[in-house]
Protein backbone atom coordinates (compact mmCIF):
# COMPACT_ATOMS: atom_id res chain seq x y z
CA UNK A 1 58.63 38.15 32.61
CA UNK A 2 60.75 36.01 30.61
CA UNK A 3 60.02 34.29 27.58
CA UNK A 4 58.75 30.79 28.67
CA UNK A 5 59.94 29.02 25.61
CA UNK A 6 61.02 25.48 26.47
CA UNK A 7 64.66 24.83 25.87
CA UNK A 8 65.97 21.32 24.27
CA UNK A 9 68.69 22.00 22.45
CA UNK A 10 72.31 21.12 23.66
CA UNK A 11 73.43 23.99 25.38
CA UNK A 12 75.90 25.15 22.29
CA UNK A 13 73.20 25.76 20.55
CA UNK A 14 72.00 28.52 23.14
CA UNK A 15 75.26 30.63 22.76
CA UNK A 16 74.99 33.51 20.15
CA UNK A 17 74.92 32.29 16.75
CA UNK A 18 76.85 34.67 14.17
CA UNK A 19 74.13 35.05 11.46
CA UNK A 20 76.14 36.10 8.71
CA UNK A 21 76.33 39.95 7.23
CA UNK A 22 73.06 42.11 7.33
CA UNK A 23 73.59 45.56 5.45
CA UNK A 24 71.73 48.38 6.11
CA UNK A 25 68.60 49.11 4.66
CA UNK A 26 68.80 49.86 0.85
CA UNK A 27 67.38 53.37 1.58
CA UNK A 28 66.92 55.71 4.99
CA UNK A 29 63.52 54.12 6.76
CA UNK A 30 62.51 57.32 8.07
CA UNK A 31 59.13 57.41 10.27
CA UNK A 32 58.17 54.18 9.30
CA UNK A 33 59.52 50.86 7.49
CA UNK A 34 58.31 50.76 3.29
CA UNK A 35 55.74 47.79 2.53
CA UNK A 36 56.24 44.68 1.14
CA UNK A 37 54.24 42.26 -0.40
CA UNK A 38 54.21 39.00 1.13
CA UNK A 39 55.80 37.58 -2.32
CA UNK A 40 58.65 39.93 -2.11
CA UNK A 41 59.28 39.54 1.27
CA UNK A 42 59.40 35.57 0.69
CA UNK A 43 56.82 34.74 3.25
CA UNK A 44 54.26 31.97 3.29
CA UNK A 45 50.76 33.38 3.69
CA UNK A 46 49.29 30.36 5.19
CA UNK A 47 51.55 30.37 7.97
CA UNK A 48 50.88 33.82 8.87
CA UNK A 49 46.98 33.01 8.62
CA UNK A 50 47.05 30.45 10.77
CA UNK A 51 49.43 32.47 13.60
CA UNK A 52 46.09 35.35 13.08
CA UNK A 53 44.02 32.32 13.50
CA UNK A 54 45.06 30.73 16.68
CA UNK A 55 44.97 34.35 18.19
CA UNK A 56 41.32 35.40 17.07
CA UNK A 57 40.17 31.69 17.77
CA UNK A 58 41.34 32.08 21.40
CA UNK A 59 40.10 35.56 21.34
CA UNK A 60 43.49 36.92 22.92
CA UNK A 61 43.99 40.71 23.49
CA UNK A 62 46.54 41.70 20.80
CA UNK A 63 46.88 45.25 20.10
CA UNK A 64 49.57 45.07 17.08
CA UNK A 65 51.72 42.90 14.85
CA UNK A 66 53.95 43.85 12.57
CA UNK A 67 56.58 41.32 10.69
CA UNK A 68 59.71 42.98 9.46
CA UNK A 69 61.65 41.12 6.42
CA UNK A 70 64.64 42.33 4.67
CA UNK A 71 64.01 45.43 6.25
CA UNK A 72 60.38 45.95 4.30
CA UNK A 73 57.03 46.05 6.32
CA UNK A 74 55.63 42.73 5.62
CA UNK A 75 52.59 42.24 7.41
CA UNK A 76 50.47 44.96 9.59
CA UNK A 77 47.59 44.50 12.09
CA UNK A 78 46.23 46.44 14.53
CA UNK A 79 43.33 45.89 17.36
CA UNK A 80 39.98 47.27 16.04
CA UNK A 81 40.56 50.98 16.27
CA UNK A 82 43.59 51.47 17.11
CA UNK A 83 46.46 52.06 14.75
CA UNK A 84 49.84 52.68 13.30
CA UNK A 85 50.59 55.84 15.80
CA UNK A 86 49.01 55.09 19.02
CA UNK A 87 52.08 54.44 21.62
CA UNK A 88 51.60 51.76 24.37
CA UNK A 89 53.72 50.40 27.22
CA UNK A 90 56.70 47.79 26.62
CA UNK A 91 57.08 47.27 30.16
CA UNK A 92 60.32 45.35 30.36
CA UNK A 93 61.10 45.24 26.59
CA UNK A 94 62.54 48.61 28.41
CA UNK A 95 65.57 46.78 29.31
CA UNK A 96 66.24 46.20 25.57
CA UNK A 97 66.37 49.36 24.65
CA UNK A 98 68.14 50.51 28.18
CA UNK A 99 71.30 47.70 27.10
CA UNK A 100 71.55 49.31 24.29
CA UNK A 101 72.15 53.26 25.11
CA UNK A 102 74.67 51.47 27.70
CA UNK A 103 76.06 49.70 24.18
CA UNK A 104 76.62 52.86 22.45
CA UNK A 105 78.14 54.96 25.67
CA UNK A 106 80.39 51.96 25.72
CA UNK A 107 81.79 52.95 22.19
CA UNK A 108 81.89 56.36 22.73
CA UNK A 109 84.25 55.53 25.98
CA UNK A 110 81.92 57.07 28.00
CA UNK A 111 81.58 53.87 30.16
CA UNK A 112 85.21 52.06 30.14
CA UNK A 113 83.64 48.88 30.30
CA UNK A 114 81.07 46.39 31.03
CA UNK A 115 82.86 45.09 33.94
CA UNK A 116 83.40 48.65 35.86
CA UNK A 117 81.36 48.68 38.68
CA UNK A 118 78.80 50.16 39.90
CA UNK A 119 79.72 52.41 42.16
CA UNK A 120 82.70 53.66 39.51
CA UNK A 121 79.93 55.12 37.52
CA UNK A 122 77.19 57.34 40.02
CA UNK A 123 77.95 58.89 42.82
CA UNK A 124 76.81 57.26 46.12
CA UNK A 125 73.09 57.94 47.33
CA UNK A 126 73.60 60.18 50.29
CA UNK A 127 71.41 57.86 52.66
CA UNK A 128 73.18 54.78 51.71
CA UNK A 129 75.01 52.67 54.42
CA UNK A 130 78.98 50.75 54.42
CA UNK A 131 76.99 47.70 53.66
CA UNK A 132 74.80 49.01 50.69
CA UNK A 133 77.50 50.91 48.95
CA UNK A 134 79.78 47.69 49.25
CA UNK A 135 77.27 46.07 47.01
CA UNK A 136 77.48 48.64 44.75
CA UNK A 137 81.34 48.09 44.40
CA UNK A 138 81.03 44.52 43.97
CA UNK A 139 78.34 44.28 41.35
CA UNK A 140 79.80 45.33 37.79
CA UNK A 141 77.70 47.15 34.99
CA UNK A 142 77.77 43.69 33.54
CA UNK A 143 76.12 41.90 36.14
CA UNK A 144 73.44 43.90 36.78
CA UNK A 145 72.59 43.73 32.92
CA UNK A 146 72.69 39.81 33.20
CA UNK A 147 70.16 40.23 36.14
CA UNK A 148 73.16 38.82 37.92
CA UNK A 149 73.75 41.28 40.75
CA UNK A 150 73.90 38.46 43.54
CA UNK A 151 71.25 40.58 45.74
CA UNK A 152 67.90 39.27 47.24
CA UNK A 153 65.01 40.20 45.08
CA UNK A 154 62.00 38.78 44.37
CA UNK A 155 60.36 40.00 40.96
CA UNK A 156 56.75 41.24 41.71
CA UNK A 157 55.68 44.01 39.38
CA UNK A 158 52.47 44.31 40.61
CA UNK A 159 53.39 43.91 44.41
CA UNK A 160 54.41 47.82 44.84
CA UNK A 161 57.78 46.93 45.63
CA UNK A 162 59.94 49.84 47.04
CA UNK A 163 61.81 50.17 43.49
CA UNK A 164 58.61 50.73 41.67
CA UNK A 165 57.58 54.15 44.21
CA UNK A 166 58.30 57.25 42.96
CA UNK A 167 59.04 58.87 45.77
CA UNK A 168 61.93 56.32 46.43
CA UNK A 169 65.33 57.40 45.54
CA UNK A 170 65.58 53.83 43.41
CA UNK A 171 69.00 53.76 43.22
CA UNK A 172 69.09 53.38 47.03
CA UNK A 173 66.55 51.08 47.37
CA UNK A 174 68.34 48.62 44.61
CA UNK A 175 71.81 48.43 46.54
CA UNK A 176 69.72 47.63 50.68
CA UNK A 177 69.15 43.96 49.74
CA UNK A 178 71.34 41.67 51.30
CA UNK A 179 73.95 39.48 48.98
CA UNK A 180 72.89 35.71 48.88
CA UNK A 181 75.69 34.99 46.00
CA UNK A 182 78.41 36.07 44.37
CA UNK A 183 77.80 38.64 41.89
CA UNK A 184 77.77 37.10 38.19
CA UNK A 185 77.22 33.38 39.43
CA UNK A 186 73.51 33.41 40.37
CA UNK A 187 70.89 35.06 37.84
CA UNK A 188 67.67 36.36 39.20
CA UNK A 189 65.39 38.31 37.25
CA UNK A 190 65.19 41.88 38.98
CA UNK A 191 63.89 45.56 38.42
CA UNK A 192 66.03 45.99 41.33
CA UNK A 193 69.28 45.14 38.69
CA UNK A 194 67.51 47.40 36.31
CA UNK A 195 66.97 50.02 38.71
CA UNK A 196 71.28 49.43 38.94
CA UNK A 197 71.88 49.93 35.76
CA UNK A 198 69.55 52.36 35.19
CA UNK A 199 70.99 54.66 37.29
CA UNK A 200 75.08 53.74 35.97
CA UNK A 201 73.98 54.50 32.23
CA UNK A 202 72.50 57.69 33.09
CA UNK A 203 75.33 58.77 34.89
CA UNK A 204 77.76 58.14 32.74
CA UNK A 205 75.75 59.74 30.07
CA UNK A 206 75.37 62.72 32.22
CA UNK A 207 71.63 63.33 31.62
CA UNK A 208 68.76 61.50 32.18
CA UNK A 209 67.65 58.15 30.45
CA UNK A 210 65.21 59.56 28.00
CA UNK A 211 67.33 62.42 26.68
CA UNK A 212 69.89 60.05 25.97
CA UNK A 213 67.43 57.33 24.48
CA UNK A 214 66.24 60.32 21.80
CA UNK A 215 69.77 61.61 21.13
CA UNK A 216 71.62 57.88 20.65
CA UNK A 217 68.19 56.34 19.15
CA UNK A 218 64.92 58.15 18.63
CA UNK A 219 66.51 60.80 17.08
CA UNK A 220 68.84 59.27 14.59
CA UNK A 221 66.24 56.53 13.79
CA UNK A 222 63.28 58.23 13.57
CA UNK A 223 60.86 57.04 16.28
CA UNK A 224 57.50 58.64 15.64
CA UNK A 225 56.06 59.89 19.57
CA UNK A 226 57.30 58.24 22.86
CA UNK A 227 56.98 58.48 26.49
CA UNK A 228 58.88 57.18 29.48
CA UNK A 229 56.95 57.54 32.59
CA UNK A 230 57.63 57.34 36.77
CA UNK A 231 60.28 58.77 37.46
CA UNK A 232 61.77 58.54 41.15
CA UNK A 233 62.55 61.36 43.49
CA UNK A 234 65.82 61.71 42.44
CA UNK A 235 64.80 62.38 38.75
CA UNK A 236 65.72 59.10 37.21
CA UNK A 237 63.61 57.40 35.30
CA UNK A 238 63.39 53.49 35.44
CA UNK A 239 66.24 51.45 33.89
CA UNK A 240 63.76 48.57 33.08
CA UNK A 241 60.12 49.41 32.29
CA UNK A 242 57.48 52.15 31.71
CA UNK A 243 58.26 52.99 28.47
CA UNK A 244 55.75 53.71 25.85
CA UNK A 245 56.65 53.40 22.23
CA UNK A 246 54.83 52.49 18.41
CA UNK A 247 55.22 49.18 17.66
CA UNK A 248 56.60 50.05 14.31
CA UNK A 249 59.83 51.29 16.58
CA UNK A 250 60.05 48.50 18.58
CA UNK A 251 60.44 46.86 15.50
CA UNK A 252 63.17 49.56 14.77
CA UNK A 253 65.06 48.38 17.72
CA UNK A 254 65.05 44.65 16.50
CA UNK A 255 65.99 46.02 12.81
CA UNK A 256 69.37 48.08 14.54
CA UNK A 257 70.66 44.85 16.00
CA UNK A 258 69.52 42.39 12.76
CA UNK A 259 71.92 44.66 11.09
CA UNK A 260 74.80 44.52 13.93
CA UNK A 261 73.85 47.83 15.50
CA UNK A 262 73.92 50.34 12.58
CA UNK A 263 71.35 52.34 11.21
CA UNK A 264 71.73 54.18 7.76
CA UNK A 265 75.57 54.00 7.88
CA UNK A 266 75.69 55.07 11.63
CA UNK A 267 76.94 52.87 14.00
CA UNK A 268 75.23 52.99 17.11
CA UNK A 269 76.32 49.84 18.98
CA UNK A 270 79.09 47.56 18.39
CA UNK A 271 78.53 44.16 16.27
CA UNK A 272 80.87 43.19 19.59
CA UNK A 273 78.67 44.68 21.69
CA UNK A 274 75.61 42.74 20.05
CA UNK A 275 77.07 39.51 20.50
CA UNK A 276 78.03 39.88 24.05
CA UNK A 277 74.29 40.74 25.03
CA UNK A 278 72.97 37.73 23.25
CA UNK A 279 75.44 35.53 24.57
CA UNK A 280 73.63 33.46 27.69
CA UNK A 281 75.31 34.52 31.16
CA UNK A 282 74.82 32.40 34.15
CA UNK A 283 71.07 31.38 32.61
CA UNK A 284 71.16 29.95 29.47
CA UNK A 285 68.12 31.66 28.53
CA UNK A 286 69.52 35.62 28.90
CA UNK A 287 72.12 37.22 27.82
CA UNK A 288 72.45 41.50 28.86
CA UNK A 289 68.86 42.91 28.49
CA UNK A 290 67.48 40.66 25.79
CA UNK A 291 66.10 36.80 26.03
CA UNK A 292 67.50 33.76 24.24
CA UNK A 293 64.98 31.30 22.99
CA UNK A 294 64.94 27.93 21.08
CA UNK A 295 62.45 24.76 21.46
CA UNK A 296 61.91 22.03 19.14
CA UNK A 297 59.28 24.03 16.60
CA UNK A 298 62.43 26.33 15.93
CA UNK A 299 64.76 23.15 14.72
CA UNK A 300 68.06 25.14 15.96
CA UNK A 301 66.84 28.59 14.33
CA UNK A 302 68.77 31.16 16.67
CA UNK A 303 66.10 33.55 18.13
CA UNK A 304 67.08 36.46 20.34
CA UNK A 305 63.74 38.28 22.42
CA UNK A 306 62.95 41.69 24.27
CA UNK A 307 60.50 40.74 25.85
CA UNK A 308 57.95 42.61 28.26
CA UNK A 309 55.10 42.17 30.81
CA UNK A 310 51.56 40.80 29.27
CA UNK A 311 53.03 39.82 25.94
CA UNK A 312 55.26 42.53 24.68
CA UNK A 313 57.82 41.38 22.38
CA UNK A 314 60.07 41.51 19.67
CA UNK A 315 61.45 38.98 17.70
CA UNK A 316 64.78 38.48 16.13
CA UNK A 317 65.67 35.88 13.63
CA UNK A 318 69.13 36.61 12.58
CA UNK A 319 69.22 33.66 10.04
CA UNK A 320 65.97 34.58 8.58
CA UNK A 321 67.07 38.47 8.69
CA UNK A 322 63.07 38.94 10.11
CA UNK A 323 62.10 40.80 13.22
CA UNK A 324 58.21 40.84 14.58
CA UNK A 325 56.88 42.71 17.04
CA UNK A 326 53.88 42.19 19.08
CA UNK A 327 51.72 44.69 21.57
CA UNK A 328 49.51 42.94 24.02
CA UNK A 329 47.78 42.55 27.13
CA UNK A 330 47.30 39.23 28.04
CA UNK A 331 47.36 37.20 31.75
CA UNK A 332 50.24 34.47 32.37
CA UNK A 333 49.25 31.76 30.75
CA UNK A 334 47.89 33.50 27.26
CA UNK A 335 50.90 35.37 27.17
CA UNK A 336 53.13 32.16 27.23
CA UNK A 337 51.00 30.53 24.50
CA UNK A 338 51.05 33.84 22.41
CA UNK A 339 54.83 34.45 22.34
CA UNK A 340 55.28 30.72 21.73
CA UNK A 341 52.82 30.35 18.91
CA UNK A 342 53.84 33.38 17.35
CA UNK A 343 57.73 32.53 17.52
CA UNK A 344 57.10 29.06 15.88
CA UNK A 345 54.77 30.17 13.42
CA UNK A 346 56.50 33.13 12.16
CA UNK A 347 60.22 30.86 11.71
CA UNK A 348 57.87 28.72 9.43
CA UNK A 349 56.79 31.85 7.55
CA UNK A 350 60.06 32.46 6.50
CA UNK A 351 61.21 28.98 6.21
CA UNK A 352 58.97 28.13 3.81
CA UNK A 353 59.53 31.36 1.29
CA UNK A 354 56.55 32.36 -0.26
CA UNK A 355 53.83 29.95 -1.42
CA UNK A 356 51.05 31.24 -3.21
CA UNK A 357 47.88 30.45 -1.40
CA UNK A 358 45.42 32.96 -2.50
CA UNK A 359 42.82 31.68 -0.20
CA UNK A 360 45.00 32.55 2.88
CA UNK A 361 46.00 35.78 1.19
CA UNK A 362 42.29 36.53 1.39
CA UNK A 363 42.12 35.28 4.80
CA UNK A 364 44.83 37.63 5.90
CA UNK A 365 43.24 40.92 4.30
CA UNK A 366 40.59 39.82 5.58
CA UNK A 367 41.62 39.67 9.12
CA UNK A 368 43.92 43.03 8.91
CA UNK A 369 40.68 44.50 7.69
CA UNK A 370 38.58 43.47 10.81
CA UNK A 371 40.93 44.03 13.76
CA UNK A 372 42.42 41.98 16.49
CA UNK A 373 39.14 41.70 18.27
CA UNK A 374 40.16 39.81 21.55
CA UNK A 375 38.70 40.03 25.05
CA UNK A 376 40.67 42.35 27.81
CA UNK A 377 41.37 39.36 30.46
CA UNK A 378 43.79 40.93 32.58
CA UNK A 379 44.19 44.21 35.05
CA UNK A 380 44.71 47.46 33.26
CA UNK A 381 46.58 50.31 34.96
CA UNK A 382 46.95 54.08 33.55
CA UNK A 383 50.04 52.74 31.65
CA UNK A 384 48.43 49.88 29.34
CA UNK A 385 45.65 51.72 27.71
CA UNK A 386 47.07 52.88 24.47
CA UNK A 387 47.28 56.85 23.58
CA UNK A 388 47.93 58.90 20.41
């Protein structure tokens, strides 16, 4: 579920890029970000017409986009009838927001670092054999979040793997695969990793993932409603996906780690912490829970991704201090050509600054006025039709 953005820069250029000093917000966001005009946020208005373009030419099932400057609401568009308060599934952009209750229990002590293992932070499932629980000893916090674990798993979301059944103790079913490399060398994208970590972080936070998600984050930052579905037999509730949020707090999310994890004078993860999950582990392209992009459209512009099943994303340009996030529902290949159309056209947004263009102003009113109007090409489960 990666971002498929092509990489071509010198390998340097992939490790995290410090992006200079963000403050906080000039005032408490609240419920949701204040608006901005285009003008004040510095944006060009014909690049942002053309990125609405290319997605209503192609007629691509977008269900919300909302670009973030300088901590102001830029730019706002929903699909026709839908709106600012309907929730929908992130799928794996989950894992974002999973790394970072694991950041914030690793500044409160709570886990006594990224490299503990596994097994040092839950208690061993009671079926589990010699062999699975030795993986569990092996594999640190760390390497599961780097979708390094070193276990056999082949990523199939909609194959009904054993991880995705409720009635599986998850946990369990993570640690049976055999080990085909040595954990932290070999990276593998893997709800069975998530399904690792999942389990560690709620352990050491002694509850359950979504109690600590609204007492470290929804809480403190405001998230309007929010769901976090399937959980397994043994209560948890998936490390990696099934999450259901507003876009305008998935932007939130981007927004706490533009401005090196705090939120109104809080701190809530590290600025350490930040760094080390955008820093590439054994793939260049991913870090701990969030994706590191760069192609040639993007001219060296760092850009760090959450990034989840049929084309949710968020953005984060720390050099442009912008973050965009996108709800969709898109096959493979649209979903590809969405993220990487979007990514290069919104970098040119802000690279440009603001040109007045009142014909693409118009446009883009215009267009925010109508709706995303695309054409569901893709399977819809329970999970993807968005609620209010």
């Amino acid at each position: 579920m990666g971002i498929r953005l092509r990489l071509v820069l010198a390998a340097t250029l992939l490790a995290f890029v410090a992006p200079g000093a963000h403050a906080d917000c000039a005032s408490p966001v609240g419920r949701d970000f204040t608006a901005s005009s285009l003008a004040d946020a510095r944006l060009d208005p014909a690049s942002l017409a053309a990125a609405n373009a290319e997605l209503d030419d192609a007629g691509m099932e977008v269900r919300a986009l909302l670009v973030i400057r300088d901590c102001k609401l830029a730019f706002e568009r929903y699909k026709t009838g839908l709106g600012r308060e309907h929730i929908h599934v992130i799928h794996s952009v989950t894992k974002s927001v999973t790394t970072t209750l694991a950041g914030n229990l690793l500044m409160s002590g709570a886990i006594p670092s990224l490299d503990a293992p596994i097994a040092s932070l839950v208690a061993k499932p009671g079926a589990a054999t010699t062999e699975m629980w030795t993986n569990a000893q092996r594999i640190t916090l760390r390497n599961a979040l780097g979708m390094a674990s070193g276990l056999e798993y082949r990523h199939n979301p909609a194959g009904g793997l054993a991880v995705y059944r409720t009635e599986n103790d998850r946990l369990l079913e993570a640690i049976k695969p055999p080990s085909i490399a040595t954990p932290g060398t070999r990276f593998n994208y893997s709800d069975g990793d998530a399904s690792l970590y999942g389990a560690a972080i709620a352990s050491a936070g002694k509850t359950d993932l979504l109690t600590l998600a609204r007492t470290i984050l929804f809480t403190p930052m405001g998230f309007g409603r929010h769901e976090w579905n399937y959980r397994d037999r043994e209560g948890r509730y998936p490390g990696g996906w099934s999450m259901r949020l507003r876009a305008m707090d998935m932007a939130k999310l981007g927004q706490l780690y533009l401005q090196q994890g705090r939120w109104d004078g809080r701190q809530i993860v590290t600025d350490a912490f930040r760094q080390t999950v955008w820093t590439a582990g054994p793939s260049p392209q991913y870090g701990l829970g969030w994706w590191i992009a760069t192609d040639p459209e993007l001219a060296g512009t760092p850009l760090y991704v959450a990034n989840g099943w049929k084309g949710q994303r968020v953005f984060v340009y720390p050099t442009l201090n912008m973050v965009v996030a996108v709800i969709a529902s898109l096959p493979g290949a649209e979903e590809r050509t969405m993220a990487n159309s979007l990514a290069r056209h919104m970098a040119r947004a802000a690279k440009r600054g603001h040109v007045a263009d009142p014909g693409a102003e118009q446009r883009l009113a215009a267009a925010t006025a109508r709706g995303f109007q695309g054409t569901l090409r893709v399977d819809q489960q329970a999970q993807d039709i968005p609620s209010r």
